[in-house]
C-alpha atoms as a PDB file:
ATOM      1  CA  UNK A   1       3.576 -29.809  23.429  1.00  0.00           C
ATOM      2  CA  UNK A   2       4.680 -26.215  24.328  1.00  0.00           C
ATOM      3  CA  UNK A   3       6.017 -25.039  20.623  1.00  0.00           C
ATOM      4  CA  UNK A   4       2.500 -26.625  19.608  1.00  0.00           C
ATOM      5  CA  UNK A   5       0.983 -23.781  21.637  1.00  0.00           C
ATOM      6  CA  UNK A   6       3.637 -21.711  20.516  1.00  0.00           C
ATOM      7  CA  UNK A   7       2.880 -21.942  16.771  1.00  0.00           C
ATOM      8  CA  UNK A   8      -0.770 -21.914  17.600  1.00  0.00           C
ATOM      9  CA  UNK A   9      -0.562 -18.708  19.227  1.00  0.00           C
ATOM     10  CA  UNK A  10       2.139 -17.331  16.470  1.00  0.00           C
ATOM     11  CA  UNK A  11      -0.658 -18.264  13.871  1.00  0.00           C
ATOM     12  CA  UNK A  12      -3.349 -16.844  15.518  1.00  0.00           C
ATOM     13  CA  UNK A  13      -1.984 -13.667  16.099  1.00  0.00           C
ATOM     14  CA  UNK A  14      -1.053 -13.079  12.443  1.00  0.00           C
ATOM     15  CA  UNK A  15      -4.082 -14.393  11.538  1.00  0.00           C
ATOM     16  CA  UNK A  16      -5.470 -11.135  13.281  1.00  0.00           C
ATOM     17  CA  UNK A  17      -2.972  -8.992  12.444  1.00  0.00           C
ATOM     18  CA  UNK A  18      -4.349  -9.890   8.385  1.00  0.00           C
ATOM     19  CA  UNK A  19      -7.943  -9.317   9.353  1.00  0.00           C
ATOM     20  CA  UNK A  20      -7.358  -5.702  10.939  1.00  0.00           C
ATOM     21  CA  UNK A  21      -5.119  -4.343   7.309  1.00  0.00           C
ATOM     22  CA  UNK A  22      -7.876  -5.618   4.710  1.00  0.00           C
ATOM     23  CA  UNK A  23      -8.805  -2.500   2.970  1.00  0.00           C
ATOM     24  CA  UNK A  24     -11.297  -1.164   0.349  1.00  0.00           C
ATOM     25  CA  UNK A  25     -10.237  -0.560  -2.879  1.00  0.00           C
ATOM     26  CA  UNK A  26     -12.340   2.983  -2.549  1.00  0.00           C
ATOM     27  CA  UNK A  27      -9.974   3.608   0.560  1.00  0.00           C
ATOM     28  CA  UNK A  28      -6.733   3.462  -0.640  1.00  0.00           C
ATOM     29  CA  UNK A  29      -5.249   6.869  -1.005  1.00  0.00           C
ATOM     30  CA  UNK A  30      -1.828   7.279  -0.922  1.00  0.00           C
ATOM     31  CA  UNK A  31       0.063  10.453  -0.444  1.00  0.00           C
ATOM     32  CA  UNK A  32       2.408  11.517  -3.025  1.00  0.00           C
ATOM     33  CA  UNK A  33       6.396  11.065  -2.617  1.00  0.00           C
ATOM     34  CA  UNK A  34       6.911  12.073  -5.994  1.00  0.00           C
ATOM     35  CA  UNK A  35       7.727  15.706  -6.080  1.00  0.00           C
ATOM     36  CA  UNK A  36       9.931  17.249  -9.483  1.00  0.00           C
ATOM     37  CA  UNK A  37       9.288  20.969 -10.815  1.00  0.00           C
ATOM     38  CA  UNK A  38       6.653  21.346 -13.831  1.00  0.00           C
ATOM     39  CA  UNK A  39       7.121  22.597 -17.117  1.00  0.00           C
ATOM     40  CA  UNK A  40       3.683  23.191 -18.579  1.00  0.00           C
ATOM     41  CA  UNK A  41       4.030  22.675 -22.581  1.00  0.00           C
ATOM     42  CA  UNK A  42       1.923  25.508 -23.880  1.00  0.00           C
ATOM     43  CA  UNK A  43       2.319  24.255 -28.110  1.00  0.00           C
ATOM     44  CA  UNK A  44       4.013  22.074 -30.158  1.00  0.00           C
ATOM     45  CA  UNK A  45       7.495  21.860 -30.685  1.00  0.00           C
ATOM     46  CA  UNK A  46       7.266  20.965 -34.334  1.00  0.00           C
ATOM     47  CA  UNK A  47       4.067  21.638 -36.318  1.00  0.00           C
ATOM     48  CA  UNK A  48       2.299  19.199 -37.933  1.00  0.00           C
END
């Protein structure tokens, strides 16, 4: 009877937890990690 309440309150909980990290597509911005030095191209290698 206990781990019923248990599992009920388990389920419940991450049942919340779910409810409170829905997110808009629109929202979602993440923040770069990627970081590596640039080398702008300014012409062609080989003309065409």
């Amino acid at each position: 009877m206990l781990r019923t309440y248990a599992l009920a309150g388990c389920l419940l909980i991450a049942g919340a937890s779910l409810a409170q990290q829905k997110m808009d597509f629109e929202k979602y911005d993440p923040v770069s990690t990627l970081k590596v030095p640039e080398h702008p191209v300014s012409r062609a290698k080989f003309p065409l």
